[in-house]
Protein backbone atom coordinates (compact mmCIF):
# COMPACT_ATOMS: atom_id res chain seq x y z
CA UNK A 1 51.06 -0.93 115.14
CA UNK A 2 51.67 0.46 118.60
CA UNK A 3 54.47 2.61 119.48
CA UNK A 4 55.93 3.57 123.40
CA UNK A 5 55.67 7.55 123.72
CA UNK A 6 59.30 8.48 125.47
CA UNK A 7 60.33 11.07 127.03
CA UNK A 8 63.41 12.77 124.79
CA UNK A 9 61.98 11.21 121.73
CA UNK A 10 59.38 13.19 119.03
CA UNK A 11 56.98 10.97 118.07
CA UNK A 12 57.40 9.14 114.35
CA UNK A 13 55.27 8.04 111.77
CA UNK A 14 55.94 4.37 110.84
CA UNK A 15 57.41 4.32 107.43
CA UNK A 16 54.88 1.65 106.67
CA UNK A 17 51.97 3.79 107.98
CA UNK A 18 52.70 6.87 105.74
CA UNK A 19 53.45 4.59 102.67
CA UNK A 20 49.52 3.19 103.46
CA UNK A 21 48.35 6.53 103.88
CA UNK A 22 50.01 7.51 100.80
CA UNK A 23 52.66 10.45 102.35
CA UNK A 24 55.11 11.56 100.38
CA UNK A 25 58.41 12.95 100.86
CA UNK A 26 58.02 17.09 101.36
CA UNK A 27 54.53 16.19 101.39
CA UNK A 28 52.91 18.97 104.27
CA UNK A 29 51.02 17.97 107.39
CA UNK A 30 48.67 19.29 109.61
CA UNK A 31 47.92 18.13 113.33
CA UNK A 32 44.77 18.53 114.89
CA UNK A 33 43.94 17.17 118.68
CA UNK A 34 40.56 16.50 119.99
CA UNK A 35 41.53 15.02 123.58
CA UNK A 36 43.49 12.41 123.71
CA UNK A 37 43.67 11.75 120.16
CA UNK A 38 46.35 13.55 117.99
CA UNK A 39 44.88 13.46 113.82
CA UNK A 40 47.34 14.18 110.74
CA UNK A 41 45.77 15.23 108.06
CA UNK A 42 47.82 16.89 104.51
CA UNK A 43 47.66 20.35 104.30
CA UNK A 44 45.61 21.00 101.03
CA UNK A 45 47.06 23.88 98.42
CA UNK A 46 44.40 26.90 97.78
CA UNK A 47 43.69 24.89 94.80
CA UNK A 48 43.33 21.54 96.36
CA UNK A 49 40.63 23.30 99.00
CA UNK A 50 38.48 24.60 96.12
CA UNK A 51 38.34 21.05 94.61
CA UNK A 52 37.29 19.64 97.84
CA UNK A 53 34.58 22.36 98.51
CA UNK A 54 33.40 22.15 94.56
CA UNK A 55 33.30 18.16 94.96
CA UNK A 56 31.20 18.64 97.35
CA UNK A 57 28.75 20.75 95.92
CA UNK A 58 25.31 18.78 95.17
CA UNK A 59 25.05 20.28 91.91
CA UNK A 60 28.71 19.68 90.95
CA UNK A 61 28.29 15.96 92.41
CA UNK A 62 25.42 15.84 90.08
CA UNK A 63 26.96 17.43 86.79
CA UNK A 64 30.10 14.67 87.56
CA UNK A 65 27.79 11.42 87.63
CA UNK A 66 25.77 12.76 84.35
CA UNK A 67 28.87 13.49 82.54
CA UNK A 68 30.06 9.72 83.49
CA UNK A 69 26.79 8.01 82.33
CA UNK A 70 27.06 10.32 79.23
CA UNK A 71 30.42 8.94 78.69
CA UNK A 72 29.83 5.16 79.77
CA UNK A 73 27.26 5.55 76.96
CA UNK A 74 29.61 6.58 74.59
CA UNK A 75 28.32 10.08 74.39
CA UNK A 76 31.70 12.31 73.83
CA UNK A 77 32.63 15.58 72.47
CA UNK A 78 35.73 17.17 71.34
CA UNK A 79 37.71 18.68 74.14
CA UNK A 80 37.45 22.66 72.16
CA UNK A 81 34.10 22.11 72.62
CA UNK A 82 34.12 21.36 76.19
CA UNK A 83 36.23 23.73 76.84
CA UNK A 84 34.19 26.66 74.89
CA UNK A 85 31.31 25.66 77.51
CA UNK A 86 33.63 25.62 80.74
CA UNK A 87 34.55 29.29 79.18
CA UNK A 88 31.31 30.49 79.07
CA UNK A 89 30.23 28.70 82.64
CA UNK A 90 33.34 30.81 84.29
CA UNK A 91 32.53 33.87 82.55
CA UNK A 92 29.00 33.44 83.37
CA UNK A 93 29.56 33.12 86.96
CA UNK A 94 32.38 35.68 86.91
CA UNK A 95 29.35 38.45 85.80
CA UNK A 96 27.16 37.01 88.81
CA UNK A 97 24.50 35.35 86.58
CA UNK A 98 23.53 31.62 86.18
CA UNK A 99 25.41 29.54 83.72
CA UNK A 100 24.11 29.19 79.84
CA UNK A 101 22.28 26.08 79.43
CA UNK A 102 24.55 23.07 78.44
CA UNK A 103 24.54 21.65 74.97
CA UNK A 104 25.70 18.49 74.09
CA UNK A 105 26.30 17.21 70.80
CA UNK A 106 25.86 13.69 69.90
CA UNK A 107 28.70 11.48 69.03
């Protein structure tokens, strides 16, 4: 879609475009420039930018596709469970030591 830049007119976002992109409503921006091109990207939450730097992590990336094999092979576990590990990972890395080993019990 191309657009004429005017003079007394801010530029604006088709309505089209932000549906594609998926902006909401109150959602917040941010604008970054390199040259001639203008980027909008959302503005993440704290918690939003620790999900994106965790996702990233190799051995987070790598702890996410075992726990979907585990559960495309019908390998589950109740959630207190789960969550008793998670505890004991955050508490674990909260004292500066590496995680206890994971257990898994079989379905």
């Amino acid at each position: 879609m191309t657009v004429t830049v005017k003079t007394k007119t801010e530029l604006a976002v088709p309505k089209s475009i932000r549906r594609q992109a998926g902006y909401r409503p109150g959602d917040k921006v941010e604008f970054k420039v390199s040259g001639r091109t203008i980027m909008i990207v959302p503005k993440l939450t704290a918690d939003e930018v620790e999900d994106e730097r965790e996702v990233r992590d190799p051995k987070i990336r790598a702890m996410i596709r075992q726990s979907n094999r585990d559960f495309l092979a019908g390998k589950t576990r109740p959630a207190e469970m789960l969550q008793q590990e998670l505890l004991k990972i955050a508490e674990a890395q909260a004292a500066g030591r590496n995680p206890v080993s994971r257990r898994r019990s079989k379905a």
